[in-house]
Protein backbone atom coordinates (compact mmCIF):
# COMPACT_ATOMS: atom_id res chain seq x y z
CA UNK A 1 3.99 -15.88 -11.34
CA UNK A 2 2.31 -13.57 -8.58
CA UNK A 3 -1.36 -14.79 -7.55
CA UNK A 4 -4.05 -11.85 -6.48
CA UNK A 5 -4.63 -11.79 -2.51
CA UNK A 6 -7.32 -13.67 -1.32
CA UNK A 7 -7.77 -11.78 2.23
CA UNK A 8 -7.27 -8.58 4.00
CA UNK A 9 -4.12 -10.30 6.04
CA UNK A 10 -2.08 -10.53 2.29
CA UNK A 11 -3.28 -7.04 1.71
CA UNK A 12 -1.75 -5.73 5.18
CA UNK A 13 1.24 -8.23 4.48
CA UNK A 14 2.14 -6.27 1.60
CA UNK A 15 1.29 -3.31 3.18
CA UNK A 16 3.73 -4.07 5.97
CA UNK A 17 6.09 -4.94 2.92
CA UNK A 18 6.12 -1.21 1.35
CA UNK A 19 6.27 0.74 4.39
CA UNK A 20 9.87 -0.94 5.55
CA UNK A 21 10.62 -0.11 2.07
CA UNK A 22 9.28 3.61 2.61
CA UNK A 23 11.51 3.33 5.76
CA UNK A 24 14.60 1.54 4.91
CA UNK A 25 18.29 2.65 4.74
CA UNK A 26 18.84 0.78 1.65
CA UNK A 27 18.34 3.84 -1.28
CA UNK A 28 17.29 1.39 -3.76
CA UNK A 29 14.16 -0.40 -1.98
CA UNK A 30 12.94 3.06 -0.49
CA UNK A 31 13.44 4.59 -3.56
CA UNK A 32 11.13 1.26 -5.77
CA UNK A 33 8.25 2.22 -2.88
CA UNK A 34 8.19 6.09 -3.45
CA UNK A 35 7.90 5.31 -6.75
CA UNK A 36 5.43 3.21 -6.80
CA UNK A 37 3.48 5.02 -4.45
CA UNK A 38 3.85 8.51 -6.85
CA UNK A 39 2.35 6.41 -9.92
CA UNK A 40 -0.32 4.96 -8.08
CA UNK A 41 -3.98 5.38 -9.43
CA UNK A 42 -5.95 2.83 -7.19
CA UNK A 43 -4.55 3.33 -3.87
CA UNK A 44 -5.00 1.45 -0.34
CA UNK A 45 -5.49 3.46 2.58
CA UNK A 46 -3.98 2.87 6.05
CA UNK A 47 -3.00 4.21 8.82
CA UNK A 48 0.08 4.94 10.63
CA UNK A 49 0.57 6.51 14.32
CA UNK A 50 -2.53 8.28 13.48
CA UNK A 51 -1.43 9.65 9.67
CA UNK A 52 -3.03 7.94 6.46
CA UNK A 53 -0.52 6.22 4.41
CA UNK A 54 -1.45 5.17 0.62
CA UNK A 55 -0.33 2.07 -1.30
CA UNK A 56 -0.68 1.13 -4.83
CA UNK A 57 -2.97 -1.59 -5.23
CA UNK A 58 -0.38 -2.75 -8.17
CA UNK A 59 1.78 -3.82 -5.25
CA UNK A 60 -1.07 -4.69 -2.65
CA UNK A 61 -2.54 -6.73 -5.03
CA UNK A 62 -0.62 -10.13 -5.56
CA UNK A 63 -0.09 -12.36 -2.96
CA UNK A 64 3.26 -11.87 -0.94
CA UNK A 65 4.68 -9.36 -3.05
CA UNK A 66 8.59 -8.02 -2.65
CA UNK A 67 10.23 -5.52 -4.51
CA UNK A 68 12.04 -8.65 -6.65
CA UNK A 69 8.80 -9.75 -7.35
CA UNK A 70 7.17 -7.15 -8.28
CA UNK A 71 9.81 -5.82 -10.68
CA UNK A 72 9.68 -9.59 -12.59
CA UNK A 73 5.87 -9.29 -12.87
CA UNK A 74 5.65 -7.93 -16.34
CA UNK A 75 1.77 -7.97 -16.31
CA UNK A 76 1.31 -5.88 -13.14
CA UNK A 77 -1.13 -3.51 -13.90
CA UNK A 78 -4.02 -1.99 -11.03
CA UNK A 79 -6.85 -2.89 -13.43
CA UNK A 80 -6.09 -6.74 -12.87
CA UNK A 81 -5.56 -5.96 -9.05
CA UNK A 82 -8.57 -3.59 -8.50
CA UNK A 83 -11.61 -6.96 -8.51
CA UNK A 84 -9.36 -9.23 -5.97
CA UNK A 85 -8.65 -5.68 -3.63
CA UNK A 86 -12.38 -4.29 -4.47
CA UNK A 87 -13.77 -8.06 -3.33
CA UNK A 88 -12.12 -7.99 0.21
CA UNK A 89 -12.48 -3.96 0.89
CA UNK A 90 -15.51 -2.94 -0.88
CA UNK A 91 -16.27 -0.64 -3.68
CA UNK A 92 -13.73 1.83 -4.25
CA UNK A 93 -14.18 5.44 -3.86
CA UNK A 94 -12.93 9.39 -4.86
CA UNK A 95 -13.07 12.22 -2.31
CA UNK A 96 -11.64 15.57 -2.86
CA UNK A 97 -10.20 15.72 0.59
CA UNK A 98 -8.60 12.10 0.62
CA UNK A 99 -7.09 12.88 -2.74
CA UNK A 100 -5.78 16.27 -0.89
CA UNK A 101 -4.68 14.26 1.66
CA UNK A 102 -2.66 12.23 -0.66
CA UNK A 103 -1.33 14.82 -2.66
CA UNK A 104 0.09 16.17 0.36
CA UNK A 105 1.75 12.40 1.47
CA UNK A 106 3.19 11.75 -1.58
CA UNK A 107 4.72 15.67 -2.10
CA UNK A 108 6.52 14.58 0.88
CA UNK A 109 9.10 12.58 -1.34
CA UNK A 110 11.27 13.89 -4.18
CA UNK A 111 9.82 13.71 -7.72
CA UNK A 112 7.21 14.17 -9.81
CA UNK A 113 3.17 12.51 -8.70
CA UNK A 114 0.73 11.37 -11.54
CA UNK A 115 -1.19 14.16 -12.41
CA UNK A 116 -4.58 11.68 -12.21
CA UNK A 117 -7.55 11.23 -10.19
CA UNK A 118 -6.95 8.49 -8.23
CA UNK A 119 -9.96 5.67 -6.55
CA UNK A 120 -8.65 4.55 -2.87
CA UNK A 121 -10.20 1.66 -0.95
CA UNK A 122 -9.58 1.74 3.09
CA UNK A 123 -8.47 -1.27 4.82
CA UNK A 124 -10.24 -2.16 8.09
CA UNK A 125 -9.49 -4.35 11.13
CA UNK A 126 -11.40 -6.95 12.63
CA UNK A 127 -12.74 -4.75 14.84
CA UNK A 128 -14.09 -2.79 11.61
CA UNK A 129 -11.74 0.24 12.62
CA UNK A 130 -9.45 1.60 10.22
CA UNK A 131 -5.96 -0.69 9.89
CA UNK A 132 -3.32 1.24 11.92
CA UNK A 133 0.54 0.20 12.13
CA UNK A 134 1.58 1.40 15.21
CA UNK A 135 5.85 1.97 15.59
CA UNK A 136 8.52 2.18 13.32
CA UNK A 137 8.76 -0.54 10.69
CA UNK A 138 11.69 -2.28 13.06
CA UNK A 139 8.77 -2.12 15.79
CA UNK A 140 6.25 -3.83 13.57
CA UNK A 141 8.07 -6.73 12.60
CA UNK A 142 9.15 -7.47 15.69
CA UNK A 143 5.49 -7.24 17.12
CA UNK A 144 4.05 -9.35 14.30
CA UNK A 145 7.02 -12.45 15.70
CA UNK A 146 5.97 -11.92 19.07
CA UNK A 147 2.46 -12.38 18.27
CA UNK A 148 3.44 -15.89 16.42
């Protein structure tokens, strides 16, 4: 069973999680992250090499999440994930442009978005700055061991 996160490091964890998905050579994990990024309705903001990047809260959500988890979590739904997200990022909020901007992201992959307004919540650094992933995914990984 998949527990909510309980700080902004699970949140970028999973974050981390769905954009080597986005990024990977294996059709079947990319294709789980578009996906789940197309049906999102409460989305997370980051950033990445200077371009905001959305993921579903569904997936941000629980604690340590993977693809295998997240397709054996039968109750995953954003309205159980939006109070644990909307207690470490704030209130969530809807802007025309953001929603634009999203739009435009997830048009970038092949099928069809949710035609619904979505709420997005942006994740900050400790600095208060918005959270950037810097590098391919490869890159990030490996900078996240050396840091260790």
């Amino acid at each position: 069973m998949l527990h909510f996160v309980e700080n902004v490091g699970q949140v970028i964890e999973n974050i981390k999680t769905l954009e080597n998905y986005l990024n990977s050579e294996v059709a079947e994990e990319r294709q789980f992250a578009i996906d789940l990024v197309k049906k999102g309705r409460s989305m997370v903001i980051y950033r990445v090499n200077g371009q905001n990047h959305f993921a579903p809260g569904r997936f941000v959500g629980y604690k340590g999440n993977t693809k295998a988890a997240h397709l054996d979590n039968e109750k995953k739904n954003a309205r159980d994930t939006a109070p644990a997200i909307q207690s470490l990022l704030g209130k969530p909020f809807t802007h025309e442009a953001i929603e634009k901007e999203f739009l435009d992201y997830a048009t970038g992959f092949k099928g069809n978005t949710l035609k619904s307004k979505r709420k997005y919540w942006r994740v900050r650094n400790d600095e208060n700055k918005y959270f950037e992933l810097n590098g391919a995914p490869a890159e990030i990984e490996e900078a996240d061991r050396e840091q260790e």
